[in-house]
Protein backbone atom coordinates (compact mmCIF):
# COMPACT_ATOMS: atom_id res chain seq x y z
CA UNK A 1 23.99 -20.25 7.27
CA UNK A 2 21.47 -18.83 4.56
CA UNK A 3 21.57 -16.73 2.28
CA UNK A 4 18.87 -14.41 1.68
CA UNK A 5 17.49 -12.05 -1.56
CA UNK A 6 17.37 -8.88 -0.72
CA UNK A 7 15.11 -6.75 -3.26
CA UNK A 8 16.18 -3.33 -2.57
CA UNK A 9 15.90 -1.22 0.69
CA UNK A 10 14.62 1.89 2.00
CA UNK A 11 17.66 4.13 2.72
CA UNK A 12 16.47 5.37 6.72
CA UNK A 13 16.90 3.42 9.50
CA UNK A 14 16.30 -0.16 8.26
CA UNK A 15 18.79 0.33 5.39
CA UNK A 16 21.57 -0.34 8.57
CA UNK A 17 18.98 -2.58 10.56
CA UNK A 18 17.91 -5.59 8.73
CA UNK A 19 21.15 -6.22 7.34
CA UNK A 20 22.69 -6.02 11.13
CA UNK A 21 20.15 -8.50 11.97
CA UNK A 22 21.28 -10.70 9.25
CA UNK A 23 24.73 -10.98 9.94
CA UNK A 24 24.04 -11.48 13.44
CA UNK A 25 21.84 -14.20 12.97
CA UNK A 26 24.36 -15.86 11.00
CA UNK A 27 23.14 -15.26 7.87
CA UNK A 28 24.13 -13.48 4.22
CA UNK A 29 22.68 -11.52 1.78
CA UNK A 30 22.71 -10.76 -1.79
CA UNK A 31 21.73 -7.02 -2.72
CA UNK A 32 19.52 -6.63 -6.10
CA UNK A 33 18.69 -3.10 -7.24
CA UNK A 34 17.65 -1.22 -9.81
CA UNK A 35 19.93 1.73 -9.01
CA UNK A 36 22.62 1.51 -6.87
CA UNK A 37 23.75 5.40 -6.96
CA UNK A 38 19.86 5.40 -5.16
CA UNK A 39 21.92 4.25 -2.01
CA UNK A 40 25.27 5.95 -2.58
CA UNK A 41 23.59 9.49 -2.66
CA UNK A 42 22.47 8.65 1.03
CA UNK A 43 25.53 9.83 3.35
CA UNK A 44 26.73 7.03 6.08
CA UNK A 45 29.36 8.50 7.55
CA UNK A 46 32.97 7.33 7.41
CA UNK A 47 32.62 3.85 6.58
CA UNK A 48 30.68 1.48 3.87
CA UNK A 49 27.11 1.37 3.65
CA UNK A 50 25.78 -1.66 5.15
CA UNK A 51 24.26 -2.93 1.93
CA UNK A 52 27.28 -2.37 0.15
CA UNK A 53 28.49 -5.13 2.73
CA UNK A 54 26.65 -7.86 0.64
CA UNK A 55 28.21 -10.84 -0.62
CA UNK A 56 27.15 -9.41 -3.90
CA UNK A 57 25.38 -6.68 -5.26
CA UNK A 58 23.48 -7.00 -8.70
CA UNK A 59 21.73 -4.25 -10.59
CA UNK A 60 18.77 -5.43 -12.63
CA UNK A 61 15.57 -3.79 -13.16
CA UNK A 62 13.21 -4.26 -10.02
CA UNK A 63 10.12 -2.75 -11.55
CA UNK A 64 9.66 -5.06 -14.78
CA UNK A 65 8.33 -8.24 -12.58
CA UNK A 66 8.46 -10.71 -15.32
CA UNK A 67 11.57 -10.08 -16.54
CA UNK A 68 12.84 -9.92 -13.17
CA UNK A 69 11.57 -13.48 -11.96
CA UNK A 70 13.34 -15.09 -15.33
CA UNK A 71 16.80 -13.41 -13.94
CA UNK A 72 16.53 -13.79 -10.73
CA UNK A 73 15.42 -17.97 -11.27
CA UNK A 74 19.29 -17.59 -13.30
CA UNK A 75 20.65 -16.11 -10.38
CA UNK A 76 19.29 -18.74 -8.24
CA UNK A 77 20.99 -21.34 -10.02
CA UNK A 78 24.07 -19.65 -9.27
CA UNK A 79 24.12 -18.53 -5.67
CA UNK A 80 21.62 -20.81 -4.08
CA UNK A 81 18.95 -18.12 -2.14
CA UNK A 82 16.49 -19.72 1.26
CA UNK A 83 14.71 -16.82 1.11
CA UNK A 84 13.77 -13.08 -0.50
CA UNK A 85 13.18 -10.07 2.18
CA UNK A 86 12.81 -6.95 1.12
CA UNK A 87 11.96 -3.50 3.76
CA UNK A 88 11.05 -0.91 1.35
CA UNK A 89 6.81 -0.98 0.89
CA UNK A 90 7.48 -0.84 -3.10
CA UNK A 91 8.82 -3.96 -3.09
CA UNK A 92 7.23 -5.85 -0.62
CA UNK A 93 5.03 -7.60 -3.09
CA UNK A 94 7.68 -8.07 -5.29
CA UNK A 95 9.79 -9.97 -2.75
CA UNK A 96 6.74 -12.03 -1.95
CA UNK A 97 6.34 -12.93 -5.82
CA UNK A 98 9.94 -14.04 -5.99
CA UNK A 99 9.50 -16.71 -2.52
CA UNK A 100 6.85 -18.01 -4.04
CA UNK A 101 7.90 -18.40 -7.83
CA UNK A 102 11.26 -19.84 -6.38
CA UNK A 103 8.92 -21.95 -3.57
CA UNK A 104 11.19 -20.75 -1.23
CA UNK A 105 9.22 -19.54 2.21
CA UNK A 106 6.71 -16.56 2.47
CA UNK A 107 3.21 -15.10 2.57
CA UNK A 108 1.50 -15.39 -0.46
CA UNK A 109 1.91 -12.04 -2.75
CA UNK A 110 -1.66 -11.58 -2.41
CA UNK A 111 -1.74 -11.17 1.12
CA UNK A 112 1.21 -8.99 1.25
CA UNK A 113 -0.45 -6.82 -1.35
CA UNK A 114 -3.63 -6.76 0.46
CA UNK A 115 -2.14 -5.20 3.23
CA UNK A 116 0.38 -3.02 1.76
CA UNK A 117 -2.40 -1.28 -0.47
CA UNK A 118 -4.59 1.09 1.80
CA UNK A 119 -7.34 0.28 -0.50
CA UNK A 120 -7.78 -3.36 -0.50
CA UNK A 121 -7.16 -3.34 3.11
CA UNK A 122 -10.09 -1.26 3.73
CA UNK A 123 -11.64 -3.72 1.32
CA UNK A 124 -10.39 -6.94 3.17
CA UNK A 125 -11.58 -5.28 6.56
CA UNK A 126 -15.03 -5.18 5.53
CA UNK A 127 -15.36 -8.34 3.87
CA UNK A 128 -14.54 -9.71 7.69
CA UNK A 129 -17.36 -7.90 9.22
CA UNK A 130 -14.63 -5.95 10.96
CA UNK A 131 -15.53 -2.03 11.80
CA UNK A 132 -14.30 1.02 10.39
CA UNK A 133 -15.11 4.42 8.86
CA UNK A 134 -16.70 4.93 5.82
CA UNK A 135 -14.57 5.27 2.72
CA UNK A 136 -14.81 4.95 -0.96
CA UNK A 137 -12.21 4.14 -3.69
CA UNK A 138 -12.44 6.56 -6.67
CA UNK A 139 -10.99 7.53 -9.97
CA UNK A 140 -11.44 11.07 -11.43
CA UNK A 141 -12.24 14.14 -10.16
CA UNK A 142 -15.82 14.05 -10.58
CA UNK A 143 -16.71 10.47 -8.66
CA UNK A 144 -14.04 11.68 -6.23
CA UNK A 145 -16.58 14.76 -5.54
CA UNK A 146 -19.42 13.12 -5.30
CA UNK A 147 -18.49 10.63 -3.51
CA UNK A 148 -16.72 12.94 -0.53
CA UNK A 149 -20.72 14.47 -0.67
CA UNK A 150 -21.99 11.56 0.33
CA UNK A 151 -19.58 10.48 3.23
CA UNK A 152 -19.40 13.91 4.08
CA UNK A 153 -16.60 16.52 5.51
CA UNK A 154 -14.46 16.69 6.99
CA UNK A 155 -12.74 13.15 5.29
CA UNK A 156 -8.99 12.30 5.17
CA UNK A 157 -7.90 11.95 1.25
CA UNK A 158 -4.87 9.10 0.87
CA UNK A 159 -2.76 7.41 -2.21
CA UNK A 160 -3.54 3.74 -1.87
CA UNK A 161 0.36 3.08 -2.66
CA UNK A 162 2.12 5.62 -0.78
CA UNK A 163 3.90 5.60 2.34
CA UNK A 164 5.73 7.57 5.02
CA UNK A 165 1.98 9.45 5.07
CA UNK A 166 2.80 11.34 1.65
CA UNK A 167 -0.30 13.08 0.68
CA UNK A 168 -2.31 11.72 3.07
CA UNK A 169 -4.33 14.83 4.93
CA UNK A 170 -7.69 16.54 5.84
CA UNK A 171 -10.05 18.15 4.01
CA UNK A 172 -12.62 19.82 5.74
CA UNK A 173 -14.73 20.97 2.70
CA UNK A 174 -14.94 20.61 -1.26
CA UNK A 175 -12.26 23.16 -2.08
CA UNK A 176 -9.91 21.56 0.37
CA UNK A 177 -10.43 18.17 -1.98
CA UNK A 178 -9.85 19.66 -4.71
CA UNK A 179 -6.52 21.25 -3.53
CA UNK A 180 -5.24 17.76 -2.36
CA UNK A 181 -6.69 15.54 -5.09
CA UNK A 182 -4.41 18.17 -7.93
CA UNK A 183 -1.56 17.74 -5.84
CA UNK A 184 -1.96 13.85 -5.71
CA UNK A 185 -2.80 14.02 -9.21
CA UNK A 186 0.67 15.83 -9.61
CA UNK A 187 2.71 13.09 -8.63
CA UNK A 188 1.99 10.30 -10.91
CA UNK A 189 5.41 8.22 -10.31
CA UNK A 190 6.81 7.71 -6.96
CA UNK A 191 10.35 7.42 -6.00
CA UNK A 192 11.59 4.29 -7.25
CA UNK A 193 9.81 5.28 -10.72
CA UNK A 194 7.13 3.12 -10.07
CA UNK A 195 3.42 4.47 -12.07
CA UNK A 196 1.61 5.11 -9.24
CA UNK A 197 -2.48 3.73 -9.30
CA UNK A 198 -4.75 6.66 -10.73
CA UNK A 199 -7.05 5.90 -7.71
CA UNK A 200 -7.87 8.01 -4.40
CA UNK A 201 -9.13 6.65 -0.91
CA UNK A 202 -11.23 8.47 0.88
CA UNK A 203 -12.16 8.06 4.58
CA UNK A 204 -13.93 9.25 7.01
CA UNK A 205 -12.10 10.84 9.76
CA UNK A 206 -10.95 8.45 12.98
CA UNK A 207 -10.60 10.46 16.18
CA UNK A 208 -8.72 9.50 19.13
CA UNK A 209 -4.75 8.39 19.74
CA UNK A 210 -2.89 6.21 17.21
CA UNK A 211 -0.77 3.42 18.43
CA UNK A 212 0.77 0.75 16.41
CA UNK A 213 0.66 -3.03 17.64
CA UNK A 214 4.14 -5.15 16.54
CA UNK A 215 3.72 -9.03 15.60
CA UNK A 216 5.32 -11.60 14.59
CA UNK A 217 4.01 -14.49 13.15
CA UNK A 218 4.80 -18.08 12.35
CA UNK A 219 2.65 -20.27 9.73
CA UNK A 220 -0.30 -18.64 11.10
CA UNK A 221 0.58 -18.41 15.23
CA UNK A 222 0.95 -14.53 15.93
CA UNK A 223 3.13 -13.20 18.97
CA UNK A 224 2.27 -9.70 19.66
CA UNK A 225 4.92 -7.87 20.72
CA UNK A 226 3.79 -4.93 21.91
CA UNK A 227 2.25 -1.15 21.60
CA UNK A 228 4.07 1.98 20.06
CA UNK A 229 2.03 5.09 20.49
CA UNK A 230 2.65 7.90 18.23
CA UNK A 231 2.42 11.65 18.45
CA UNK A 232 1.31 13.31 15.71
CA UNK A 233 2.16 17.19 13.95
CA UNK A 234 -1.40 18.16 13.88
CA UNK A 235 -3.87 18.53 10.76
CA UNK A 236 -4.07 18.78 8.14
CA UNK A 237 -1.22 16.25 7.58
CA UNK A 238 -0.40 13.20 9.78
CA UNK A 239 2.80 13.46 9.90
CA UNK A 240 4.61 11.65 13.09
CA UNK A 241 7.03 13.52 15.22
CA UNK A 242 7.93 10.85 17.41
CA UNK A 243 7.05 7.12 18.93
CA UNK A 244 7.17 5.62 22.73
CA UNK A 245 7.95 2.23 23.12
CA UNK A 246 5.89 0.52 25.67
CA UNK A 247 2.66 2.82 25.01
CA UNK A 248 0.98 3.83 28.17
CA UNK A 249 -2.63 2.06 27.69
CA UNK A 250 -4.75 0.60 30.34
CA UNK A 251 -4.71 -3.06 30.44
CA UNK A 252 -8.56 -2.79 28.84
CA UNK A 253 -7.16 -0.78 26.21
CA UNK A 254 -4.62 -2.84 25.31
CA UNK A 255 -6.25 -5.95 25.07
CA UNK A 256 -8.71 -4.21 22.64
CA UNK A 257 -6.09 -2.91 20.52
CA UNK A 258 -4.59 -6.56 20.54
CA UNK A 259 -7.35 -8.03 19.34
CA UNK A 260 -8.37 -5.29 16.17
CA UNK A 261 -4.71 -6.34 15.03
CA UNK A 262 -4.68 -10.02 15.20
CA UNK A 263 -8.69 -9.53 13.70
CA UNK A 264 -7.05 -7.05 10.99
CA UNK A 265 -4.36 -9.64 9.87
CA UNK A 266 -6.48 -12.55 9.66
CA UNK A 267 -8.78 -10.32 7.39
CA UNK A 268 -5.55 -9.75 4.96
CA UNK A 269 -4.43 -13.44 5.36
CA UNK A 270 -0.75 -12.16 6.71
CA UNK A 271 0.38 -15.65 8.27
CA UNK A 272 3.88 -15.52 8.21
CA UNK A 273 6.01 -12.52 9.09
CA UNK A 274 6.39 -9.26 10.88
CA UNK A 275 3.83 -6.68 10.92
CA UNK A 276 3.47 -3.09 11.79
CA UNK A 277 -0.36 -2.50 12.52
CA UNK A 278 -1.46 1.08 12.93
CA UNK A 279 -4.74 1.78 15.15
CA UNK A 280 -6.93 4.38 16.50
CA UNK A 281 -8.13 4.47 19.41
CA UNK A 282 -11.50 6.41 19.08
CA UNK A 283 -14.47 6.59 21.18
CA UNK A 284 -16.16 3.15 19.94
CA UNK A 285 -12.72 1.69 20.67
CA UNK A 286 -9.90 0.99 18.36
CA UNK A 287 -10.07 1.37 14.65
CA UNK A 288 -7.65 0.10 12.14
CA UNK A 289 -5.77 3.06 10.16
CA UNK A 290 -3.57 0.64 7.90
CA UNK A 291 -1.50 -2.51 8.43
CA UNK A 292 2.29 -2.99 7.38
CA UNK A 293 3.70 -6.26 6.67
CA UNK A 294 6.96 -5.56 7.39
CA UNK A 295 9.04 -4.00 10.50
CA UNK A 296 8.12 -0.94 11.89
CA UNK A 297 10.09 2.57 10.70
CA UNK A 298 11.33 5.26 11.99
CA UNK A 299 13.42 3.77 14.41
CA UNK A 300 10.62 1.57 16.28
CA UNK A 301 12.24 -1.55 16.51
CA UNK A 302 15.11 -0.08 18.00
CA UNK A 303 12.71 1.24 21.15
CA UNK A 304 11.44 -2.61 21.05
CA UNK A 305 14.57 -3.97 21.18
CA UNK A 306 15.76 -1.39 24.05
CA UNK A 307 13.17 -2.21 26.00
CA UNK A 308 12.28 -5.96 25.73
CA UNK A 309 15.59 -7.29 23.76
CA UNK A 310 13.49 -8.53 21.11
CA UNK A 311 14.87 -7.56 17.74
CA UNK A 312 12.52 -7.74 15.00
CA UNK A 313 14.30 -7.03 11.88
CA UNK A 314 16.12 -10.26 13.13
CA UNK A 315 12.74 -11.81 13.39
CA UNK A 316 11.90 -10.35 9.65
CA UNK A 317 15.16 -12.16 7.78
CA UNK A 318 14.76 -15.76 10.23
CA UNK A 319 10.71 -15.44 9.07
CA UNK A 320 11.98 -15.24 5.39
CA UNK A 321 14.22 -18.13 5.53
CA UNK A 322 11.34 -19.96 7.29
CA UNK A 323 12.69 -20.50 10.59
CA UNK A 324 11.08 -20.11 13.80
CA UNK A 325 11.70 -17.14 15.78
CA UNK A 326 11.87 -17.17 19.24
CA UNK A 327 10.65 -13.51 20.43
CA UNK A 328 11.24 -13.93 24.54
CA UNK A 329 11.39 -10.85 26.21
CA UNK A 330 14.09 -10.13 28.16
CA UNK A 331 14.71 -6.85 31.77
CA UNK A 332 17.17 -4.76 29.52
CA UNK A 333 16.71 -2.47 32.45
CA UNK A 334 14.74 0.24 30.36
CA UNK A 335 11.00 0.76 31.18
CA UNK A 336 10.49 2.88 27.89
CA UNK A 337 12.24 4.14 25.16
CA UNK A 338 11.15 6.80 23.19
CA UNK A 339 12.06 8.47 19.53
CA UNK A 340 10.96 12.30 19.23
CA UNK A 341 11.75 14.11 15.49
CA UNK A 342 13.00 17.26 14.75
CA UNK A 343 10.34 19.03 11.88
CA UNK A 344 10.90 21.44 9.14
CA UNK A 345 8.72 24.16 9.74
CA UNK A 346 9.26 25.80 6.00
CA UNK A 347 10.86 25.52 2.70
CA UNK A 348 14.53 26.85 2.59
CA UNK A 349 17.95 25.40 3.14
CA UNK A 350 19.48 24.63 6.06
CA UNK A 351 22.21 26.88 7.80
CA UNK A 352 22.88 25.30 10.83
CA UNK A 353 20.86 23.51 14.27
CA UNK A 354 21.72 24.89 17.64
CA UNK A 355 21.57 23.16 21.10
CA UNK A 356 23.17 19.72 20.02
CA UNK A 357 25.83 20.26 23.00
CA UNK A 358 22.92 19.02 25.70
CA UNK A 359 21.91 15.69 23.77
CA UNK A 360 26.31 14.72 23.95
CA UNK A 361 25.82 15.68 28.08
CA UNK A 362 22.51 13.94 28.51
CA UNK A 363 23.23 10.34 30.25
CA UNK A 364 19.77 9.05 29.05
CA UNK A 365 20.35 9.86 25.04
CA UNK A 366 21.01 6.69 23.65
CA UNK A 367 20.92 8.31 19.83
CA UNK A 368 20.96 11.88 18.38
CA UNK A 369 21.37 12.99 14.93
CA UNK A 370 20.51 16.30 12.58
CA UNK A 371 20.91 16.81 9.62
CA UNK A 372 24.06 18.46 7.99
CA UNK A 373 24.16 22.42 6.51
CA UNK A 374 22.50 22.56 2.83
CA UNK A 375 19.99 20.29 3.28
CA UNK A 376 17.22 21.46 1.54
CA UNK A 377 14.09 21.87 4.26
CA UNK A 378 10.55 21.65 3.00
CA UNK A 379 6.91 22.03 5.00
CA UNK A 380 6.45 19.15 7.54
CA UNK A 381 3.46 17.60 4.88
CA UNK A 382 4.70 13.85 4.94
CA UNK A 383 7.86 11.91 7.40
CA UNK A 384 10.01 12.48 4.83
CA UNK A 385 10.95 16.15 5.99
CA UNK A 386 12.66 15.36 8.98
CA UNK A 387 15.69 17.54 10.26
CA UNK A 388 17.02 15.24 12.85
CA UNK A 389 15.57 12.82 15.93
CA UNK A 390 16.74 12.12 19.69
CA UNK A 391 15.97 8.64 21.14
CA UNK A 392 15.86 8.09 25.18
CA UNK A 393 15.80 5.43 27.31
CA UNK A 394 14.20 5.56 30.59
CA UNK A 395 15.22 3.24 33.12
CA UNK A 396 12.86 4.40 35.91
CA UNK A 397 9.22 4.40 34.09
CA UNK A 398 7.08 5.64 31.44
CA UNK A 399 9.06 9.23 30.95
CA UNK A 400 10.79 8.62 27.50
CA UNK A 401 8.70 10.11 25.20
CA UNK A 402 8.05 13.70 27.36
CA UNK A 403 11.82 13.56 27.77
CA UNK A 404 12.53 13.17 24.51
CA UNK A 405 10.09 15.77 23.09
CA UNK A 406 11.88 18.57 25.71
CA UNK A 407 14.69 17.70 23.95
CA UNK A 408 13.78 18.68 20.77
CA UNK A 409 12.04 21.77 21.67
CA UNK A 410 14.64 22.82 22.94
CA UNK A 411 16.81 22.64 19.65
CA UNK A 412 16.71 25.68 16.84
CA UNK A 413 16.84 25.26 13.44
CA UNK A 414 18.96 28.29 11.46
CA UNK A 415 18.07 28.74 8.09
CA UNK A 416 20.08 30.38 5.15
């Protein structure tokens, strides 16, 4: 049995996930946070969180690095950790820092931060020779101007440390830029009170569908899983209202998206662990729009595992302990699975969501969930304004994903 590190957690979906996949894999985990009431605020229905199920939970402060490698070498010497895993993006490096300052197993930290930070990946990717749109990293209003002239509009403005697509959007002319480079500007600290890089990426625009491939990899040997696609909102934001586990690509297609991921990881260095690679698949064929090193969100694994019986957060916590997964895929019986998300469509509070009856009825509803009266609902700008999601699984072909987006349509949000 080992016992794993884990540096804090996002609180969606892989909050329950990766420490189900630890206990099943015969495993245990010690919980280290900076602020535990972080997790208790998040409701989880009638019984304990999952990360409250830890063999021990420890509060010490996650965002002072040094300080936290001398206590956590202390802690070490107590309970004995094979490994540190962490799923939330702010810690990712973090977790990667403590493997390799304990020389426990693990990507290097540079690596992981090359990938998690949308700026040196664009960096890394062109180092390798490997194409993409034009982009430029800049600080302060007036290079950020400029240098939008010279790539020209329209461009998609991103945070290089951000996630769930927060202030990532279009800007179709100078104005626009301006607009989203205050609001950036706006939000210097992110959630986990983290100072947040004074620098803005800015790309040209990628046209075409986004997928995302999902690997696993072993001291350098990558097993691709499989393709997600995703469907998007619509512009100016990015924002994804659901996924469809397989994705319905040509076997050309595929391959091609394949490859750009297994090119795009090499380019970071990832060669150990579970990645989440996001593509495009525009007209000069696919184009990478960031890489993840860590399991997929929203709920992706869960279509994996559904539909091939691979279970990846599994894969994640064996990876971190440096043991060698063995991803077979199994005939679950499902041909697709698919995750479609109910949106905010302004701000407000929330009264009440009608036409829940039909997802108890529905045979092929594997999940459902909305979110409770008083929520407080905000414009549909980043994933973080979800009101609710229904998965499906579809035993007969590729029809999760149409199924599941009926479904939502056909719910109604009240608001107070």
């Amino acid at each position: 049995m080992g016992h794993l590190l884990m540096v804090e957690s996002w609180v969606g979906a892989m909050s329950s996930l990766l420490p189900r996949a630890i206990r099943e894999a015969g495993h245990r985990f010690t919980f280290l946070t900076r602020d535990l009431h972080h997790y208790l605020r998040v409701p989880s229905g009638a019984c304990a969180h999952p990360l409250l199920a830890a063999d021990n939970v420890v509060t010490a402060e996650t965002n002072d690095v040094p300080a936290l490698l001398r206590r956590v070498e202390r802690l070490h010497e107590v309970f004995g950790f094979d490994g540190v895993i962490s799923s939330c993006d702010y810690y990712l490096a973090t977790a990667a820092r403590l493997a390799s300052h304990l020389g426990l197993p693990g990507v290097g930290p540079e690596a992981v931060e090359r990938a998690y930070r949308k700026d040196l990946t664009r960096q890394a990717l062109r180092e390798a020779g490997l194409p993409g749109p034009a982009f430029a990293v800049t600080s302060g209003w007036p290079e950020t101007a400029a240098r939008a002239g010279e790539i020209g509009y329209p461009l998609v403005i991103k945070p290089v440390d951000l996630c769930a697509g927060m202030y990532v959007r279009r800007v179709d002319d100078r104005e626009q830029l301006r607009e989203a480079y205050l609001a950036l500007e706006g939000f210097p600290v992110n959630a986990r009170r983290q100072r947040r890089l004074p620098v803005v990426l800015l790309e040209e625009v990628l046209t075409g569908p986004e997928i995302s491939v999902e690997s696993i990899t072993f001291e350098g040997e990558t097993s691709i899983i499989g393709i997600t696609d995703k469907s998007l909102a619509g512009e100016p934001w990015f924002v994804e209202s659901g996924h469809m586990f397989p994705a319905a690509l040509d076997p050309g297609t595929a391959r091609s998206a394949r490859e750009a991921a297994l090119s795009a990881l090499a380019a970071v260095g990832l060669d150990h662990g579970v990645a989440h690679t996001e593509l495009k698949l525009t007209p000069d064929g696919p184009r990478v729009v960031e890489i993840n090193p860590r399991p997929a969100g929203n709920q992706i694994t869960e279509l994996v595992r559904r539909v091939t019986g691979v279970d990846i957060p599994m894969a994640y916590a064996q990876l971190a302990l440096g043991e060698r997964p063995r991803p077979a895929p199994a005939d679950t019986g499902v041909r697709s699975a698919a995750i479609a998300f109910l949106l905010s469509r302004r701000p407000g509070t929330l009264s009440a969501i009608h036409g829940t009856g039909r997802l108890a009825e529905a045979g092929d509803v594997v999940e459902w969930q909305v979110k409770a009266p008083g929520f407080p609902t905000s414009e549909p700008t980043s994933n973080n304004g979800y009101l609710g999601h229904v998965m499906v699984a579809d035993t007969a072909g590729l029809g999760a994903r149409s199924r599941a987006e009926r479904l939502v349509a056909a719910l109604t949000v009240e608001y107070a």
